[in-house]
PDB file of N, CA and C in Angstrom:
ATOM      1  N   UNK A   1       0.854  -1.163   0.000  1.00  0.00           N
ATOM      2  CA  UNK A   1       0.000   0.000   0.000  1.00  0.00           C
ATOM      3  C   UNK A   1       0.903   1.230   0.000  1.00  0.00           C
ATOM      4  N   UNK A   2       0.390   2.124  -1.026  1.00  0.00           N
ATOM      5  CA  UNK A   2       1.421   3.451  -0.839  1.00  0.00           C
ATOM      6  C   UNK A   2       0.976   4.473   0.146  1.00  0.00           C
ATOM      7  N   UNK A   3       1.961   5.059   0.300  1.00  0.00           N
ATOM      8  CA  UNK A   3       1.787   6.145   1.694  1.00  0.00           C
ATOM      9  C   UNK A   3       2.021   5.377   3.102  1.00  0.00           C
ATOM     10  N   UNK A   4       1.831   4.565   3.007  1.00  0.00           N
ATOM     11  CA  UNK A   4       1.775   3.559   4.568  1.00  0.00           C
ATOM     12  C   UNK A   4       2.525   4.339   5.599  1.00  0.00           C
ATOM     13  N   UNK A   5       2.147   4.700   6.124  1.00  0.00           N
ATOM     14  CA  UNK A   5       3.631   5.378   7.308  1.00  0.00           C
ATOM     15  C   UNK A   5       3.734   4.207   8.246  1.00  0.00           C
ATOM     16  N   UNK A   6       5.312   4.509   8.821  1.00  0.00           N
ATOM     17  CA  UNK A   6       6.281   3.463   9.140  1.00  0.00           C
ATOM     18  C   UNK A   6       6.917   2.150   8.771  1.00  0.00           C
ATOM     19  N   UNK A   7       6.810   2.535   6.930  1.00  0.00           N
ATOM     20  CA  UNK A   7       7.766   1.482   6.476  1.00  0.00           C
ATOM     21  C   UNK A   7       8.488   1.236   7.049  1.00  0.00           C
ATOM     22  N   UNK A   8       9.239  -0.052   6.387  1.00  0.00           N
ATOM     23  CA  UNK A   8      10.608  -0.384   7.293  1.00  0.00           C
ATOM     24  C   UNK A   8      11.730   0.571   6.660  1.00  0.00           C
ATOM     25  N   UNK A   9      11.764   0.817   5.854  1.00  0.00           N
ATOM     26  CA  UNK A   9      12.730   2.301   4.721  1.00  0.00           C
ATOM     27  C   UNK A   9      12.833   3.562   6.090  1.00  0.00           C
ATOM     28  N   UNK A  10      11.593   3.470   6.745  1.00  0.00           N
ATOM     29  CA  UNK A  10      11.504   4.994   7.356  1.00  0.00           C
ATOM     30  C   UNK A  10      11.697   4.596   8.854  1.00  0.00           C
ATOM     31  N   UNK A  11      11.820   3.051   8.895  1.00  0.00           N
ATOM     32  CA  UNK A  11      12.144   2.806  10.571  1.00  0.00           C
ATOM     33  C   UNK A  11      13.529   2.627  10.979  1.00  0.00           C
ATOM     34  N   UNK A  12      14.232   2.036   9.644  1.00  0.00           N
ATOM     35  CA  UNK A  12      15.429   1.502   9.751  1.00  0.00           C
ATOM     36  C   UNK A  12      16.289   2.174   8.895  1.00  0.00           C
ATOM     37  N   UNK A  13      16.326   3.526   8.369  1.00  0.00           N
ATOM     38  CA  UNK A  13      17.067   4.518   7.328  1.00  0.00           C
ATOM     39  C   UNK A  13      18.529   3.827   7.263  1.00  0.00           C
ATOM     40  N   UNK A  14      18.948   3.666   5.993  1.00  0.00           N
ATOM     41  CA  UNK A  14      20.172   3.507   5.603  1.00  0.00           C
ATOM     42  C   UNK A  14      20.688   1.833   5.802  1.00  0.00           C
ATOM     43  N   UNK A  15      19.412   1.174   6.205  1.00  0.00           N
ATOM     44  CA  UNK A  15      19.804  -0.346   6.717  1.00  0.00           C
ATOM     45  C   UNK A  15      18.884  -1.317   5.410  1.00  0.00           C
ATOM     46  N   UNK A  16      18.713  -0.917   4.871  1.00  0.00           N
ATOM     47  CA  UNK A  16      17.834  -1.642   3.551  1.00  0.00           C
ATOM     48  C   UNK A  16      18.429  -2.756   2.998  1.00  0.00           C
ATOM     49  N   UNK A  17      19.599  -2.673   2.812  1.00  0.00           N
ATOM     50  CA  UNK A  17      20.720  -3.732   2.277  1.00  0.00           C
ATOM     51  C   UNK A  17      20.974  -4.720   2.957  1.00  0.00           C
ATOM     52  N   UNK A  18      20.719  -4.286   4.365  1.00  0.00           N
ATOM     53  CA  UNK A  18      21.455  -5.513   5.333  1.00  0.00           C
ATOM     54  C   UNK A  18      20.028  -6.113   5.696  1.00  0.00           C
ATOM     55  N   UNK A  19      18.877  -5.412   5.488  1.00  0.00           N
ATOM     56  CA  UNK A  19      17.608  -5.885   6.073  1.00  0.00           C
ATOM     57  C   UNK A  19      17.315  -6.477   4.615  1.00  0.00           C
ATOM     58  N   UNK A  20      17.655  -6.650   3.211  1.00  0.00           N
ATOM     59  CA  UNK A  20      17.576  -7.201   2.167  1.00  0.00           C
ATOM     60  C   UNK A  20      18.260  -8.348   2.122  1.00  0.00           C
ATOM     61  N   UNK A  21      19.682  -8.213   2.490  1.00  0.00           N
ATOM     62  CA  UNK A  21      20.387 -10.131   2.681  1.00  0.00           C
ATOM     63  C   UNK A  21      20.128 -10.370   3.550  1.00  0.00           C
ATOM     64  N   UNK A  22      19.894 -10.489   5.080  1.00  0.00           N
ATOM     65  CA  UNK A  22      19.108 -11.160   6.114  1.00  0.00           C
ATOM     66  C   UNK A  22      17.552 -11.778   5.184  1.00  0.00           C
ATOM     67  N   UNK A  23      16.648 -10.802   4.778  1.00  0.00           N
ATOM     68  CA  UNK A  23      14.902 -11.142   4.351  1.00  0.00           C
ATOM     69  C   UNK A  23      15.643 -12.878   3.119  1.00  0.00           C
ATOM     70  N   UNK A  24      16.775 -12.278   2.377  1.00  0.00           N
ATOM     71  CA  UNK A  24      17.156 -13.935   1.520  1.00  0.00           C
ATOM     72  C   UNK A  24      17.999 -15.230   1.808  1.00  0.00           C
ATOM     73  N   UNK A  25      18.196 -14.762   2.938  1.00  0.00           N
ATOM     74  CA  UNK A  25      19.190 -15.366   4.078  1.00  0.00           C
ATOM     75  C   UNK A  25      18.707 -16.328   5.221  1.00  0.00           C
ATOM     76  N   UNK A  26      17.886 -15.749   5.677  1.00  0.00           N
ATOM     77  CA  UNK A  26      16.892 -16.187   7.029  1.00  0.00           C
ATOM     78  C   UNK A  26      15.288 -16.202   6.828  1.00  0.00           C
ATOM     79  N   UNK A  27      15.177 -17.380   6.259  1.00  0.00           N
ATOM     80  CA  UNK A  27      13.529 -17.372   6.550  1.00  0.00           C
ATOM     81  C   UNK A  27      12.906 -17.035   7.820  1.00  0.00           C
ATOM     82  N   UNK A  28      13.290 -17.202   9.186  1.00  0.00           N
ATOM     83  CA  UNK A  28      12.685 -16.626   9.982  1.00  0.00           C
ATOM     84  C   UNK A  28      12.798 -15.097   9.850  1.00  0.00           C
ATOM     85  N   UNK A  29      13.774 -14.246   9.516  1.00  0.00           N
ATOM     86  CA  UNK A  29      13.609 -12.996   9.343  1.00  0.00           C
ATOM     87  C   UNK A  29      12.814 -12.528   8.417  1.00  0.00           C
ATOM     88  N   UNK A  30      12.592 -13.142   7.088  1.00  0.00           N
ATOM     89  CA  UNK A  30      12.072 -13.150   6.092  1.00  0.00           C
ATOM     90  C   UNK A  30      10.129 -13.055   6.684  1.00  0.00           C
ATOM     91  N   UNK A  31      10.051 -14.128   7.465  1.00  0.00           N
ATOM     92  CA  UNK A  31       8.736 -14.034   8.120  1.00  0.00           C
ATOM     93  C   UNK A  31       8.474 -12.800   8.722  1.00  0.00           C
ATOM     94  N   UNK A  32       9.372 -12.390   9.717  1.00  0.00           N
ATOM     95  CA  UNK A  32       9.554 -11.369  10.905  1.00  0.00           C
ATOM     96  C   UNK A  32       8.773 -10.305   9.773  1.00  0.00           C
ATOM     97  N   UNK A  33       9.139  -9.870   8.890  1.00  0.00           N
ATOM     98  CA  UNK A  33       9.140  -9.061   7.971  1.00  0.00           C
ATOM     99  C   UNK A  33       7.552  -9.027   6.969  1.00  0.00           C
ATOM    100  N   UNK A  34       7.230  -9.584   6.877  1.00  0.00           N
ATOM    101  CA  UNK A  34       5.938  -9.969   6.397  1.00  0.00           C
ATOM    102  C   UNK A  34       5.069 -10.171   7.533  1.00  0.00           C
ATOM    103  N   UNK A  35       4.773 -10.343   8.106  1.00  0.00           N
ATOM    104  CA  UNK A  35       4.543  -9.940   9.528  1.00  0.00           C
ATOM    105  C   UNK A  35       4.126  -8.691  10.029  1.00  0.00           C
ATOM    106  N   UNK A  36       5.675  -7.804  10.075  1.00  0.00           N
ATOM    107  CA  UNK A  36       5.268  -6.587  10.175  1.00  0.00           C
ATOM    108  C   UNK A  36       4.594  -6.005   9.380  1.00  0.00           C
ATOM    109  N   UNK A  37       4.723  -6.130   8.113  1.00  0.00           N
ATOM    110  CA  UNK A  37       3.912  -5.330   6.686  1.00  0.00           C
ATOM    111  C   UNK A  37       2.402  -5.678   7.092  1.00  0.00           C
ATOM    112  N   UNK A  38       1.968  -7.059   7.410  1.00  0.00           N
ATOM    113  CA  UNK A  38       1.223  -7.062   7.201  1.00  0.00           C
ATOM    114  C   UNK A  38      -0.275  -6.383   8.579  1.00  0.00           C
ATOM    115  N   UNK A  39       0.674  -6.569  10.113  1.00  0.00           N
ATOM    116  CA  UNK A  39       0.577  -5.985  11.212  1.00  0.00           C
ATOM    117  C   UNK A  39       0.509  -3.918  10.899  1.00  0.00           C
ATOM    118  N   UNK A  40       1.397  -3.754  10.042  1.00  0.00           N
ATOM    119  CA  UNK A  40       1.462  -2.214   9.653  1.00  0.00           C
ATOM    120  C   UNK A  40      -0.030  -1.762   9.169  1.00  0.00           C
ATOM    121  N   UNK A  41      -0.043  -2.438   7.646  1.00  0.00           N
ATOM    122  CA  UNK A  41      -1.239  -2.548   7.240  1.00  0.00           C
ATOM    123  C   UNK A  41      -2.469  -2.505   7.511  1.00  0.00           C
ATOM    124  N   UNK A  42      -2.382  -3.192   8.978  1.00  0.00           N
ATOM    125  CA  UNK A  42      -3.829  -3.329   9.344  1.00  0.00           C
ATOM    126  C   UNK A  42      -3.610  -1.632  10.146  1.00  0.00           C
ATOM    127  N   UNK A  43      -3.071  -1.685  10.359  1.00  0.00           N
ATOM    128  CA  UNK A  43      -2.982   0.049  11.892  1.00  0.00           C
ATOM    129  C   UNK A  43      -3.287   0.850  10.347  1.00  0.00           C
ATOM    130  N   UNK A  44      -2.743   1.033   9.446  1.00  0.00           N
ATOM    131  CA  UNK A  44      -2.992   2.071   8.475  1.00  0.00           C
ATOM    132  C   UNK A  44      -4.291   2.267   7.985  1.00  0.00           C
ATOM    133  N   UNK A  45      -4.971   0.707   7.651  1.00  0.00           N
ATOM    134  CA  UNK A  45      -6.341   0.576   7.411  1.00  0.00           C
ATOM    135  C   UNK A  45      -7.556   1.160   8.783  1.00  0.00           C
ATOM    136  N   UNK A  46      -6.678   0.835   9.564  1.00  0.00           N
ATOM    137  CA  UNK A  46      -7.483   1.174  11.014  1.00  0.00           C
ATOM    138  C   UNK A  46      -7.666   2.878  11.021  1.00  0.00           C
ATOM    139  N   UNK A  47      -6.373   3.381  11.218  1.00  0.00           N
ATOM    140  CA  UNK A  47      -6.525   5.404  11.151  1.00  0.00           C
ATOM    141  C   UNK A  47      -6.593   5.410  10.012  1.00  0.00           C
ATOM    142  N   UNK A  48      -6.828   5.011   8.850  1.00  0.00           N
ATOM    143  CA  UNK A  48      -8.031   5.950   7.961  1.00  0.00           C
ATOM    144  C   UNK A  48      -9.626   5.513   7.614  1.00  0.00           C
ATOM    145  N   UNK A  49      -9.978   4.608   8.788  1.00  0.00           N
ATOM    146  CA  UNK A  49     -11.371   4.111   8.900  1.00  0.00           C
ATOM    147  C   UNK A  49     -11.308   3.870   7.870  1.00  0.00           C
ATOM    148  N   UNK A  50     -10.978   2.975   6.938  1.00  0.00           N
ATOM    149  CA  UNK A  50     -10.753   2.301   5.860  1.00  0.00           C
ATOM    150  C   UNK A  50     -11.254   0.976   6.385  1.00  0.00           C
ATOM    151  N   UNK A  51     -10.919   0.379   7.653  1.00  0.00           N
ATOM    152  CA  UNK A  51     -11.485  -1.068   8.668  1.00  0.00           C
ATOM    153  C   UNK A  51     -11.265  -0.331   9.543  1.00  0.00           C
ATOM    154  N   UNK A  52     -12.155  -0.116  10.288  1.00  0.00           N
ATOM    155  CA  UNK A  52     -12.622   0.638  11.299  1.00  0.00           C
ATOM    156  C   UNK A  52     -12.639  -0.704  12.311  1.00  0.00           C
ATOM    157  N   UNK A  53     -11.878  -0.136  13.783  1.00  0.00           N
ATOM    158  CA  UNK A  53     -11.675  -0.797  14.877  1.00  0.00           C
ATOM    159  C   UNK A  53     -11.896  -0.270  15.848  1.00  0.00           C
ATOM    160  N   UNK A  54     -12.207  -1.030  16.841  1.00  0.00           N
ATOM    161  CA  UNK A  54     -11.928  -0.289  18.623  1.00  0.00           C
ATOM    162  C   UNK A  54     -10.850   0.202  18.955  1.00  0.00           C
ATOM    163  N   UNK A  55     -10.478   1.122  19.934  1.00  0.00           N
ATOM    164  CA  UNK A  55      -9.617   1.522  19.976  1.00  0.00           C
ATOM    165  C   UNK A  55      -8.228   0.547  20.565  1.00  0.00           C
ATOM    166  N   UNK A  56      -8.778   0.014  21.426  1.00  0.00           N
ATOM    167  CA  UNK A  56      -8.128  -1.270  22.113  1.00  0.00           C
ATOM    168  C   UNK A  56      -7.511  -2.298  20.979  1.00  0.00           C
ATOM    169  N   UNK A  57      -8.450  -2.885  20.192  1.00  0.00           N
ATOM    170  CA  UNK A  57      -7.469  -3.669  19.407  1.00  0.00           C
ATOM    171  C   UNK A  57      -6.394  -2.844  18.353  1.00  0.00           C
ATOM    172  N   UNK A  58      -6.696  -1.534  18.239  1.00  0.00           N
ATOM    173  CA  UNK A  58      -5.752  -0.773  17.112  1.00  0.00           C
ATOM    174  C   UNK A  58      -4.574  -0.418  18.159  1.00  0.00           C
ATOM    175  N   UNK A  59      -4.517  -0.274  19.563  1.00  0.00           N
ATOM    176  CA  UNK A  59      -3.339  -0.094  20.532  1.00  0.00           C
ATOM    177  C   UNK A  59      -2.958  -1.318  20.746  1.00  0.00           C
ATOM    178  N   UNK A  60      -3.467  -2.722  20.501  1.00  0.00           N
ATOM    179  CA  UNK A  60      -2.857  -3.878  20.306  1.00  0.00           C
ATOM    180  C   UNK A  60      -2.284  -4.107  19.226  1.00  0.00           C
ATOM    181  N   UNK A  61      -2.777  -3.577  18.393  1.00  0.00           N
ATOM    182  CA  UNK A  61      -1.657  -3.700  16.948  1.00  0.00           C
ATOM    183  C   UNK A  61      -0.452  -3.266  17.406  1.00  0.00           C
ATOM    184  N   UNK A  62      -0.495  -2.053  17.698  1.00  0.00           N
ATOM    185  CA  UNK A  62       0.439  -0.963  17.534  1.00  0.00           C
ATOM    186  C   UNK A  62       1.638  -1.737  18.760  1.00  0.00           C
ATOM    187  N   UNK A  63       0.948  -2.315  19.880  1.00  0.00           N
ATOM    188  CA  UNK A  63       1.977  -3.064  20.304  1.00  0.00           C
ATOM    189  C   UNK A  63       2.323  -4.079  19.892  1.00  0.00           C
ATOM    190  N   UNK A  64       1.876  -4.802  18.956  1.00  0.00           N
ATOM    191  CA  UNK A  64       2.345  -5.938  18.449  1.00  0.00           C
ATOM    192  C   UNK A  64       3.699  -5.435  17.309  1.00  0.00           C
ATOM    193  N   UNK A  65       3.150  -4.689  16.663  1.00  0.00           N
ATOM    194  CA  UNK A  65       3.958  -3.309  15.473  1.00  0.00           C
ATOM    195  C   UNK A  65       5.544  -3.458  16.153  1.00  0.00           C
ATOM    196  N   UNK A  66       5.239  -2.753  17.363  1.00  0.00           N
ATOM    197  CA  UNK A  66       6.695  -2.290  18.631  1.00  0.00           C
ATOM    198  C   UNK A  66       7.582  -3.531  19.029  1.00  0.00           C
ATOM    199  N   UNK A  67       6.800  -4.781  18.917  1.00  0.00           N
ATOM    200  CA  UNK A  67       7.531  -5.941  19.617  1.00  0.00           C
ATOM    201  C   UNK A  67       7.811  -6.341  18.074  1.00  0.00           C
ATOM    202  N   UNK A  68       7.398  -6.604  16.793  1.00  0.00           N
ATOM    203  CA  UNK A  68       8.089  -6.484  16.079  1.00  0.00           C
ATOM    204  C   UNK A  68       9.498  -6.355  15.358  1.00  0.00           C
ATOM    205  N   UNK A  69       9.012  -4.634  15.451  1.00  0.00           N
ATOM    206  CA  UNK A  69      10.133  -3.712  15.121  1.00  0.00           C
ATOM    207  C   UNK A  69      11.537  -3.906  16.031  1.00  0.00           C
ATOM    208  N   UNK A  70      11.428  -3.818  17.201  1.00  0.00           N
ATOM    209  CA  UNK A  70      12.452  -4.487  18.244  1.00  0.00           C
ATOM    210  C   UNK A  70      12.708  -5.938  17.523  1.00  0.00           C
ATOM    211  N   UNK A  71      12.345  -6.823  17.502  1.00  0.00           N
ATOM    212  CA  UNK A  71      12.842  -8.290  16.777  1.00  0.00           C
ATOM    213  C   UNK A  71      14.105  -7.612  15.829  1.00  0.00           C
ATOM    214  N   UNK A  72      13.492  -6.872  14.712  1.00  0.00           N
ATOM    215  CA  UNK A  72      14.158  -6.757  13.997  1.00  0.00           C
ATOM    216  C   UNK A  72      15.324  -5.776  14.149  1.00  0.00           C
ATOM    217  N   UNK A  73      14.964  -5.315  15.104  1.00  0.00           N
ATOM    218  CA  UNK A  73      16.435  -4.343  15.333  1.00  0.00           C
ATOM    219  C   UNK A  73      17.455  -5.071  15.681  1.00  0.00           C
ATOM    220  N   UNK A  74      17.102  -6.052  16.869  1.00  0.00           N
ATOM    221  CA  UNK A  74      17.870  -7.224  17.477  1.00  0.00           C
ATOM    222  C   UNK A  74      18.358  -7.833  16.626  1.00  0.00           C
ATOM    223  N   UNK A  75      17.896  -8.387  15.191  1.00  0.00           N
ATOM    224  CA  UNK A  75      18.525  -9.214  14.033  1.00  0.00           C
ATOM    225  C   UNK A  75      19.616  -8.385  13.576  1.00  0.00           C
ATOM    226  N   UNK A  76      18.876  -7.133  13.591  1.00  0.00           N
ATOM    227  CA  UNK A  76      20.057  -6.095  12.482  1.00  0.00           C
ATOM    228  C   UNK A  76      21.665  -5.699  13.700  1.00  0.00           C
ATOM    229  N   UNK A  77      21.082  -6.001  14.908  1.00  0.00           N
ATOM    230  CA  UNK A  77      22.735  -5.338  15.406  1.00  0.00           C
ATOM    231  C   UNK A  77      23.316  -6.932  15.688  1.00  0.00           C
ATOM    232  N   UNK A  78      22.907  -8.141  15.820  1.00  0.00           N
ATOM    233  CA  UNK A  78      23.211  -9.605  15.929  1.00  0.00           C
ATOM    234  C   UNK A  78      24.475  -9.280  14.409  1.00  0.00           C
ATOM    235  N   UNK A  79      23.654  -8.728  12.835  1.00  0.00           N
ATOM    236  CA  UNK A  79      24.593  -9.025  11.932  1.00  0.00           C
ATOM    237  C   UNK A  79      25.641  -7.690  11.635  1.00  0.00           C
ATOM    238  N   UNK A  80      25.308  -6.964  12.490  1.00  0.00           N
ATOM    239  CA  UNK A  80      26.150  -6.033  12.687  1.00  0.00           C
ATOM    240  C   UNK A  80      27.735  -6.126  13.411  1.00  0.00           C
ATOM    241  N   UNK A  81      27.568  -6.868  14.468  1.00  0.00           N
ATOM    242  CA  UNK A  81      28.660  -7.166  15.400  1.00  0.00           C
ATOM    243  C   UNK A  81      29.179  -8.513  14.625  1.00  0.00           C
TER     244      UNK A  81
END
């Protein structure tokens, strides 16, 4: 979906490459990642009442979103070091 705010481009600036050979590298990261898109997706569909939710399950996304995004940070400094 275009416009989406909080790609992974705009979470992880300048890490695209390393979050590109990990996604062909590691099927579990590869999941991690589809996952989030698809966890993103729903919060985006949610604030533009596009699928309209309670507020509670759209702050459960959004923490699910956060525990996520942390996974993947954890992958990215694991292939960092």
């Amino acid at each position: 979906m275009s416009n989406t705010p909080h790609t992974l481009a705009e979470e992880f600036p300048g890490q695209m490459d390393r979050i590109h050979d990990l996604k062909v590298s590691d099927p579990e990261f590869a999941r991690l990642l589809e996952k989030y898109d698809e966890v993103n997706d729903q919060i985006h569909l949610a604030e533009t009442r596009v699928t309209p939710m309670d507020e509670v399950t759209e702050a459960n996304l959004r923490k699910v979103r956060l525990q996520i995004k942390d996974s993947i940070a954890d992958a990215l400094r694991k292939v960092s070091q």
